[in-house]
Protein backbone atom coordinates (compact mmCIF):
# COMPACT_ATOMS: atom_id res chain seq x y z
CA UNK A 1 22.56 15.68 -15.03
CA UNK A 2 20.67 12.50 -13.52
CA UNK A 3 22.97 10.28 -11.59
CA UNK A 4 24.96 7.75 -13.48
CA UNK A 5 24.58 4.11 -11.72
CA UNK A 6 25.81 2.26 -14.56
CA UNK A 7 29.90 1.28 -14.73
CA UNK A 8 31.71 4.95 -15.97
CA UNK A 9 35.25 4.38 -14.80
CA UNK A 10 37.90 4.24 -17.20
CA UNK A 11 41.19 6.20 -17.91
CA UNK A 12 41.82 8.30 -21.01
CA UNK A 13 43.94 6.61 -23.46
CA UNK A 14 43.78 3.01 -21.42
CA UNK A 15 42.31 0.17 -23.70
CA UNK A 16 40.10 -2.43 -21.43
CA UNK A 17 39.62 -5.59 -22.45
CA UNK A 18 37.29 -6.74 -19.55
CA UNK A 19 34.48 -4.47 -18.09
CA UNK A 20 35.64 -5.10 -14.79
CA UNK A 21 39.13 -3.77 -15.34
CA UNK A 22 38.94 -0.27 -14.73
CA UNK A 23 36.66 -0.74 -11.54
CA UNK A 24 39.30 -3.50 -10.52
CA UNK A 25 42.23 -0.60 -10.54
CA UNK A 26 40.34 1.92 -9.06
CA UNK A 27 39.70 -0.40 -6.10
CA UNK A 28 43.57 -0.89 -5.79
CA UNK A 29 44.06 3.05 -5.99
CA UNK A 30 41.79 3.49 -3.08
CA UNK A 31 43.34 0.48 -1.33
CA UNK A 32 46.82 2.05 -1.78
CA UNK A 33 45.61 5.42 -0.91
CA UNK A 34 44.81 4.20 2.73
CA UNK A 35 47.49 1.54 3.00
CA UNK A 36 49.35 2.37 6.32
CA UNK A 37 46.87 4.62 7.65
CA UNK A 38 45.46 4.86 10.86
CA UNK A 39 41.34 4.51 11.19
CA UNK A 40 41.61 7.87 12.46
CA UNK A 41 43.64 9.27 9.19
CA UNK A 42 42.01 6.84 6.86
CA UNK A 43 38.73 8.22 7.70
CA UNK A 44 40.03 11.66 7.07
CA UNK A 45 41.23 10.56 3.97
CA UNK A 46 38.06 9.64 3.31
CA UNK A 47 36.19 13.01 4.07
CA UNK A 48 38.32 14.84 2.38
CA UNK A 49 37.93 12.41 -1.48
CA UNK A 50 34.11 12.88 -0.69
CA UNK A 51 34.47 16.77 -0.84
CA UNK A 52 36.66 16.66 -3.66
CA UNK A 53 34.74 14.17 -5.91
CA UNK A 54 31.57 16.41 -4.69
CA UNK A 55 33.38 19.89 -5.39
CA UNK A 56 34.58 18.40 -8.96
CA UNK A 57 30.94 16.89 -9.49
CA UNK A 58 29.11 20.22 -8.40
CA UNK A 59 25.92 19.41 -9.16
CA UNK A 60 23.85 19.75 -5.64
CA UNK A 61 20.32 17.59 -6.54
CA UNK A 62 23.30 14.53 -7.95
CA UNK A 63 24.90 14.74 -4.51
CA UNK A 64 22.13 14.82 -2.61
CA UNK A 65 20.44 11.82 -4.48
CA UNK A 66 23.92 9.87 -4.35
CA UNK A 67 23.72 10.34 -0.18
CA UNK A 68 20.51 9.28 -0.01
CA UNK A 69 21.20 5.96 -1.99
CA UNK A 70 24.56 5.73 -0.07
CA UNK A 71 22.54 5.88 2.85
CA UNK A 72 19.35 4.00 2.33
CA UNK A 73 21.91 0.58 1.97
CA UNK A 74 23.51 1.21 5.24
C-alpha cells in the first residue's frame, strides 16, 4: 500500500459539501484533544496518536516513507 498524499479524511455516513470540511474538523478534534494541556502532556499526547495511527496503519515501508517526508520539511 503506497502512501496516500492526496485529501482521505472523511467520516462514515457524514455528507461534505466542501473538500475542505472534513480536514477542517479534524483540525478542531486535534485542537480540542490538546486544549488545556501542558507542552509537557501535549507532547505526550502526541507520541502516543503517532503509535496508535502507526499500530492501526501497520504497514512498516508506509511509516517509514511518511517519517522521512515528515522529516525532510522540518
Amino acid at each position: 500500500m503506497p502512501l496516500n498524499l492526496l485529501p482521505n479524511l472523511s467520516e462514515p455516513g457524514k455528507r461534505y459539501f466542501q473538500t475542505f470540511t472534513p480536514g477542517d474538523d479534524f483540525y478542531e478534534a486535534l485542537i480540542e484533544t490538546h486544549r488545556d494541556l501542558t507542552d509537557d502532556q501535549s507532547a505526550l499526547v502526541n507520541a502516543k496518536l503517532v503509535l496508535l495511527l502507526s499500530n492501526h496503519v501497520g504497514d512498516l515501508t508506509v511509516l517509514r516513507e511518511a517519517m522521512q517526508i515528515a522529516r525532510h520539511a522540518v
